[in-house]
Protein backbone atom coordinates (compact mmCIF):
# COMPACT_ATOMS: atom_id res chain seq x y z
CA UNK A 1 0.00 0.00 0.00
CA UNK A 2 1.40 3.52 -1.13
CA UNK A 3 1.11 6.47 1.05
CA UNK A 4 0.80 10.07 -0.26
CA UNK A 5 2.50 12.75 1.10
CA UNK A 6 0.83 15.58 2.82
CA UNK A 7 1.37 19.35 2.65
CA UNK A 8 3.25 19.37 -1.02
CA UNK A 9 2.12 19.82 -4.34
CA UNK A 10 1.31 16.69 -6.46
CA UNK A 11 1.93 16.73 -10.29
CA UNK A 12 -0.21 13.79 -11.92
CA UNK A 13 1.77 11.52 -14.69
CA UNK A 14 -0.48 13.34 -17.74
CA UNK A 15 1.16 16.86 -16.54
CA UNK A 16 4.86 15.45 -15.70
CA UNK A 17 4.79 14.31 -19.53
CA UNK A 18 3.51 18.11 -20.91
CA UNK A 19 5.86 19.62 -18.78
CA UNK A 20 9.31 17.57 -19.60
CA UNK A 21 7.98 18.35 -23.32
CA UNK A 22 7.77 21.96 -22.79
CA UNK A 23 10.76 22.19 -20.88
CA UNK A 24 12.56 20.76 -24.01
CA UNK A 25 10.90 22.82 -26.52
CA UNK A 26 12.53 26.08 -24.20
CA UNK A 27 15.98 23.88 -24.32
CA UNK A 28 16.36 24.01 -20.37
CA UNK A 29 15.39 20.32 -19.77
CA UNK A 30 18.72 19.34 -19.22
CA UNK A 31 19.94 21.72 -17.01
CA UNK A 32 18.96 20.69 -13.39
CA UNK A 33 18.67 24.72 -12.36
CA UNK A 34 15.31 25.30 -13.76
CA UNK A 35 12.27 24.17 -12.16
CA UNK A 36 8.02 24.73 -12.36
CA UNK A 37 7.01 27.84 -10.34
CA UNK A 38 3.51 27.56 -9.62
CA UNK A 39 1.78 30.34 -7.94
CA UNK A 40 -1.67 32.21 -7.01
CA UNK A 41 -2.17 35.77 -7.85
CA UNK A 42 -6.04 37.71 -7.29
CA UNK A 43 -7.73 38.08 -9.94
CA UNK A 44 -9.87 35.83 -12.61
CA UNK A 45 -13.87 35.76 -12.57
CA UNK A 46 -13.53 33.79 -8.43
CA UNK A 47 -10.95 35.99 -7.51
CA UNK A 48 -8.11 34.04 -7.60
CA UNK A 49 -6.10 32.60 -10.73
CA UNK A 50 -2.94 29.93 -10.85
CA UNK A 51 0.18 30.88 -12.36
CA UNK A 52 2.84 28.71 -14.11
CA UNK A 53 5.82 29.49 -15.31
CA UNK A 54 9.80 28.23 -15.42
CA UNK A 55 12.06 29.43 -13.40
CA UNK A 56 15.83 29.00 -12.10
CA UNK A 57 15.77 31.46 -8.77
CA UNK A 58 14.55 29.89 -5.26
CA UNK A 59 13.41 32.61 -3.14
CA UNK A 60 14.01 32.82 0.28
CA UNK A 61 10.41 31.53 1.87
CA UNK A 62 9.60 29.84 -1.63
CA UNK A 63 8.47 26.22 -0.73
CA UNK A 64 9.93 23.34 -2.45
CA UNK A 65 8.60 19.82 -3.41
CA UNK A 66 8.88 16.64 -5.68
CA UNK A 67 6.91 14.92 -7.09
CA UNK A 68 6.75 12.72 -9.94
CA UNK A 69 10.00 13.68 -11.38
CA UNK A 70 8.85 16.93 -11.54
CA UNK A 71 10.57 19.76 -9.52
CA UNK A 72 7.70 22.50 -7.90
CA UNK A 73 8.58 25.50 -6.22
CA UNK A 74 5.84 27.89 -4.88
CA UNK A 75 6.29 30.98 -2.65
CA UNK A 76 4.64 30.68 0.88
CA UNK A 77 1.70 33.08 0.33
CA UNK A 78 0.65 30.71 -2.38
CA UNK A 79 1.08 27.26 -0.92
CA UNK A 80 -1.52 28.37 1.72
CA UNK A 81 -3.78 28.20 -1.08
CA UNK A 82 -2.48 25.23 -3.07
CA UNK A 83 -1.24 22.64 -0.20
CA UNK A 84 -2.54 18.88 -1.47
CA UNK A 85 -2.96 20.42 -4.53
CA UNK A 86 -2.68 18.23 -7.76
CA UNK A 87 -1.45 19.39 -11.04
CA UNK A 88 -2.66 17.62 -14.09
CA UNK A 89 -3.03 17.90 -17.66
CA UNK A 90 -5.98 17.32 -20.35
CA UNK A 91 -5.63 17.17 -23.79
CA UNK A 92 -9.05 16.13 -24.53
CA UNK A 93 -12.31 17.72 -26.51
CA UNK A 94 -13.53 19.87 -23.33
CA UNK A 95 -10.39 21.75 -23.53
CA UNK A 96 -6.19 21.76 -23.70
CA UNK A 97 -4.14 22.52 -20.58
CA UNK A 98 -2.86 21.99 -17.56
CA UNK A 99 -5.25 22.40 -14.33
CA UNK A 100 -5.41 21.98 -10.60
CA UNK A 101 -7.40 20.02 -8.69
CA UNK A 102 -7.44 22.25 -5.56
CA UNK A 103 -9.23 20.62 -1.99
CA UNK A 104 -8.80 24.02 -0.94
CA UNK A 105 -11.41 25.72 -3.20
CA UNK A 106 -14.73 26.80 -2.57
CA UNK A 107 -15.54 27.37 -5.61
CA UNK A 108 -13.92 27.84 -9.07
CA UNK A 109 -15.06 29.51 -12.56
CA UNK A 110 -16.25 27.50 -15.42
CA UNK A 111 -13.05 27.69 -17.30
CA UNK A 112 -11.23 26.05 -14.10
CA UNK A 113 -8.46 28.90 -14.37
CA UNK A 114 -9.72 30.80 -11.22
CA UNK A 115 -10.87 30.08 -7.95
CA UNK A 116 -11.79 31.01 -4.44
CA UNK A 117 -11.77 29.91 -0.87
C-alpha cells in the first residue's frame, strides 16, 4: 500500500509528460537549475487565478517539493492556497491545458483557471 505525502504539491503523470515536453521545446530540460514555479495571484472571474511558469531562482520563503520527477517550487503566500494540490493535464475535446485540482477551493469559474476559498 502507497502512502501520499501531505502538505506538497502533487503533479499527476499526464502533466509530468507536458511539462518535460515543454521544458525541451525552451531547451532548459537538461539543465537541473530550472524548475516549475507555480503560484496564485487575485484576480480571474472567483478571484483568484494559478500561475505557471519556469524558473531558475529559489526565493528565500519559496516552498519546495517533488513529485513525480517533476521539480515545484511555490512561494509561501501561495502554498496556503495550493497545499494537497494536484497538477494535471488534459488534452481532450472539453479543452487543452494543464489544471489543478485544488481541496482548498470553494468554488472555481467554469473555465477552471480561477478560484476562491
Amino acid at each position: 500500500m502507497s502512502t501520499v505525502a501531505e502538505n506538497t504539491i502533487l503533479v499527476s503523470e499526464k502533466a509530468k509528460v507536458k511539462v518535460t515536453q515543454l521544458m525541451q521545446d525552451a531547451h532548459i530540460a537538461n539543465d537541473p537549475s530550472y524548475f516549475l514555479r507555480v503560484g496564485v495571484v487575485g484576480g480571474g472571474c472567483s478571484g483568484l487565478s494559478y500561475k505557471l511558469d519556469f524558473d531558475n531562482e529559489i526565493k528565500p520563503m519559496d516552498q519546495v517539493f517533488e513529485d513525480n520527477g517533476v521539480k515545484v517550487v511555490t512561494d509561501l503566500k501561495s502554498f496556503l492556497y495550493l497545499v494537497n494540490t494536484e497538477l494535471d493535464f488534459s488534452d481532450g475535446l472539453n479543452g487543452k491545458g494543464f489544471y489543478f485540482n485544488n481541496p482548498n477551493a470553494s468554488r472555481s469559474c467554469g473555465c477552471g483557471e480561477s478560484f476562491a476559498v
